[in-house]
Protein backbone atom coordinates (compact mmCIF):
# COMPACT_ATOMS: atom_id res chain seq x y z
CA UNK A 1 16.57 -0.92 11.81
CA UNK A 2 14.07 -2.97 9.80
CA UNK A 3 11.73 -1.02 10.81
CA UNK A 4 12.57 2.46 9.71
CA UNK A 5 12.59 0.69 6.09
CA UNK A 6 9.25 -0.67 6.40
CA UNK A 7 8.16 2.78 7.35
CA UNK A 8 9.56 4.28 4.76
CA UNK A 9 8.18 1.54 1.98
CA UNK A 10 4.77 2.35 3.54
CA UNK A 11 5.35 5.80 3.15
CA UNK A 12 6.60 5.63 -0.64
CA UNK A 13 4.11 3.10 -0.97
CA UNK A 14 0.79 4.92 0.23
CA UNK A 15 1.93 8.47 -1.16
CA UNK A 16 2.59 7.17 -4.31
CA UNK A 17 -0.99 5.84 -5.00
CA UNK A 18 -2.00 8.85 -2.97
CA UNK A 19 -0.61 11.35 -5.46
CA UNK A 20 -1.01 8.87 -8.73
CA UNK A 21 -5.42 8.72 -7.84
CA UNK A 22 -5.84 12.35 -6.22
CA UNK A 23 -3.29 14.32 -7.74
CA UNK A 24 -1.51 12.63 -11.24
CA UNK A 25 -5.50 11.14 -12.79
CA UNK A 26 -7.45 14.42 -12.41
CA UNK A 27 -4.77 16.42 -13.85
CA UNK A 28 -4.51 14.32 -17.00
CA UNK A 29 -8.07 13.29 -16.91
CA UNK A 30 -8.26 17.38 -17.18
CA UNK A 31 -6.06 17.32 -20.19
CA UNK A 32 -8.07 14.65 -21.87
CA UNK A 33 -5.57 12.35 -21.48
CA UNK A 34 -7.15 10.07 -19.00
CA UNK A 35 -8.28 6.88 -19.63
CA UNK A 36 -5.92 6.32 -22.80
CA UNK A 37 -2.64 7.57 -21.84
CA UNK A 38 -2.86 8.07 -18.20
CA UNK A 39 -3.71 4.72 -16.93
CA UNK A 40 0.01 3.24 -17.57
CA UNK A 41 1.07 5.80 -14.59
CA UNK A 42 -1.59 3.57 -12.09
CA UNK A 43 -0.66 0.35 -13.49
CA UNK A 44 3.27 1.06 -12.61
CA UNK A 45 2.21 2.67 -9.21
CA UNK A 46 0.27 0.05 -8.18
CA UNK A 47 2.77 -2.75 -9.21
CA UNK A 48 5.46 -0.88 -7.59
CA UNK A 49 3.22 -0.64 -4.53
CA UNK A 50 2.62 -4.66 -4.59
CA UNK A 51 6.97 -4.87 -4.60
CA UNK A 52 7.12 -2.58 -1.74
CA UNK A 53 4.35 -4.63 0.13
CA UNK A 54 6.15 -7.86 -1.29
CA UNK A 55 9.45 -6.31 0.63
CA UNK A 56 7.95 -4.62 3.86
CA UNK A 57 6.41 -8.81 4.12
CA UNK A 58 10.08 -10.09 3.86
CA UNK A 59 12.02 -7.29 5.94
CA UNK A 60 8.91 -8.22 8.98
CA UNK A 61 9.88 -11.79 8.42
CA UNK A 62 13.27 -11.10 8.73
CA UNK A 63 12.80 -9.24 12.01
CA UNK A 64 10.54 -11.33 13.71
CA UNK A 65 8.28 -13.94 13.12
CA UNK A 66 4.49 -12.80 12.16
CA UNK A 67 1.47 -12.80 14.04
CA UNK A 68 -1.34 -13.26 11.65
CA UNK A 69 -3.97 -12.19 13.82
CA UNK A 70 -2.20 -8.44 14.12
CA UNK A 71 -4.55 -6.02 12.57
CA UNK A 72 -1.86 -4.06 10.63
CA UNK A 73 -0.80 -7.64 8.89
CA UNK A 74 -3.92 -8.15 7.76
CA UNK A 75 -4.92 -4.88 6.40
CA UNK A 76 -1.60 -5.08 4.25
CA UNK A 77 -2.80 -8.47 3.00
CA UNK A 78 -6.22 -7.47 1.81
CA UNK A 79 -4.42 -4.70 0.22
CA UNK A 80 -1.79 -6.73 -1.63
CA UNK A 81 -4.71 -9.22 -2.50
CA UNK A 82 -6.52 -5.78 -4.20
CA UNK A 83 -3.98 -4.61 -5.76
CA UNK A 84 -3.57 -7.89 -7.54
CA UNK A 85 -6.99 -8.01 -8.51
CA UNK A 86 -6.26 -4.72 -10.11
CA UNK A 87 -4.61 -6.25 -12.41
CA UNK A 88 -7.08 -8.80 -12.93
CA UNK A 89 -10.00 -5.81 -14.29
CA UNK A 90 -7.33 -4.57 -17.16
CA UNK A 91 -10.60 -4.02 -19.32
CA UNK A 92 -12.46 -2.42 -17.27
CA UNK A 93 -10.61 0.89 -16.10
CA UNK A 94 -13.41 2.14 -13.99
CA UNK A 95 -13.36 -0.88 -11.97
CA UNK A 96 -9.68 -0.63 -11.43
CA UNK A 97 -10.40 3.20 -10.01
CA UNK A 98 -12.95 1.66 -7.57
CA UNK A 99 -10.38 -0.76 -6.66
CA UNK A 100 -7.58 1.85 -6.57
CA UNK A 101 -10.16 4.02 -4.27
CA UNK A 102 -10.66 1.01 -1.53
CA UNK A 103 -6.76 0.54 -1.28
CA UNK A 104 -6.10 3.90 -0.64
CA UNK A 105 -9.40 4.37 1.89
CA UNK A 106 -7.58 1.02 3.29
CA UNK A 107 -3.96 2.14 3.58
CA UNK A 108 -5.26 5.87 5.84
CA UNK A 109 -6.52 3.19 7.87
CA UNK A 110 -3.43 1.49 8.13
CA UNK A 111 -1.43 4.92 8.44
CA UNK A 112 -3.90 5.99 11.24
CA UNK A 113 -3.64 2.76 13.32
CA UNK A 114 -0.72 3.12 14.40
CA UNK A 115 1.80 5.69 12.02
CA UNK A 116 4.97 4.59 13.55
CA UNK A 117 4.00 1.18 13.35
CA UNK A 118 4.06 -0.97 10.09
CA UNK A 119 3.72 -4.66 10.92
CA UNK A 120 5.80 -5.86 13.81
CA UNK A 121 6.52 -4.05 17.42
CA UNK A 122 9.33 -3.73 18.85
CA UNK A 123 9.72 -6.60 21.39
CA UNK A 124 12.19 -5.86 23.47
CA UNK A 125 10.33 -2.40 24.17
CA UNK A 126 7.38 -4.18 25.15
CA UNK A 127 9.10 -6.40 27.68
CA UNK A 128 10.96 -3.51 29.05
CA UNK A 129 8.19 -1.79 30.13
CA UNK A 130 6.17 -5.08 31.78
């Protein structure tokens, strides 16, 4: 069960930033409202993306304990740790975009991995089938 929620906080997660850098920035950037009024709409997608990593984290923990060495784990870390230091470039909003530009290249590697699989496997499948 913990696992259809991680799935889906990946999915809001990744298509949120997806849609907020390909689709929301050129549109307003179009408009001429991009850098001053736009960038609030990244800010609040990328802290709600930290919450939903923050939560897909505690509902793994919750199922299982983690294995740091899994891939998947790992990729989600480096992309929590980037989307902190997003917030750490406030001045300089063309460094945030590069930033913003590496997490998403970094979660389509996640989603491609493995898309049904967000952190943890499913144990008991993979002693079934030994």
């Amino acid at each position: 069960m913990a696992r259809h929620y991680m799935v889906l906080l990946r999915t809001f997660w990744l298509g949120g930033l997806w849609a907020s850098v390909y689709l929301v920035r050129p549109l307003l950037e179009h408009r001429g409202f991009f850098p001053q009024h736009g960038i609030e709409v990244l800010h609040v997608m990328n802290g709600l993306g930290l919450v939903s990593g923050a939560l897909i984290l505690f509902l793994a923990r919750l199922a299982q304990p983690l294995h740091w060495r899994e891939t998947p784990l790992q990729i989600m870390l480096v992309m929590m740790a980037l989307a902190l230091m997003y917030f750490a470039l406030m001045p300089w909003w063309k460094l945030q975009m590069m930033v913003l530009h590496t997490i998403s290249l970094l979660g389509l590697i996640w989603l491609m991995m493995a898309p049904g699989l967000v952190l943890v496997r499913e144990r008991r499948r993979d002693q079934r089938s030994r």
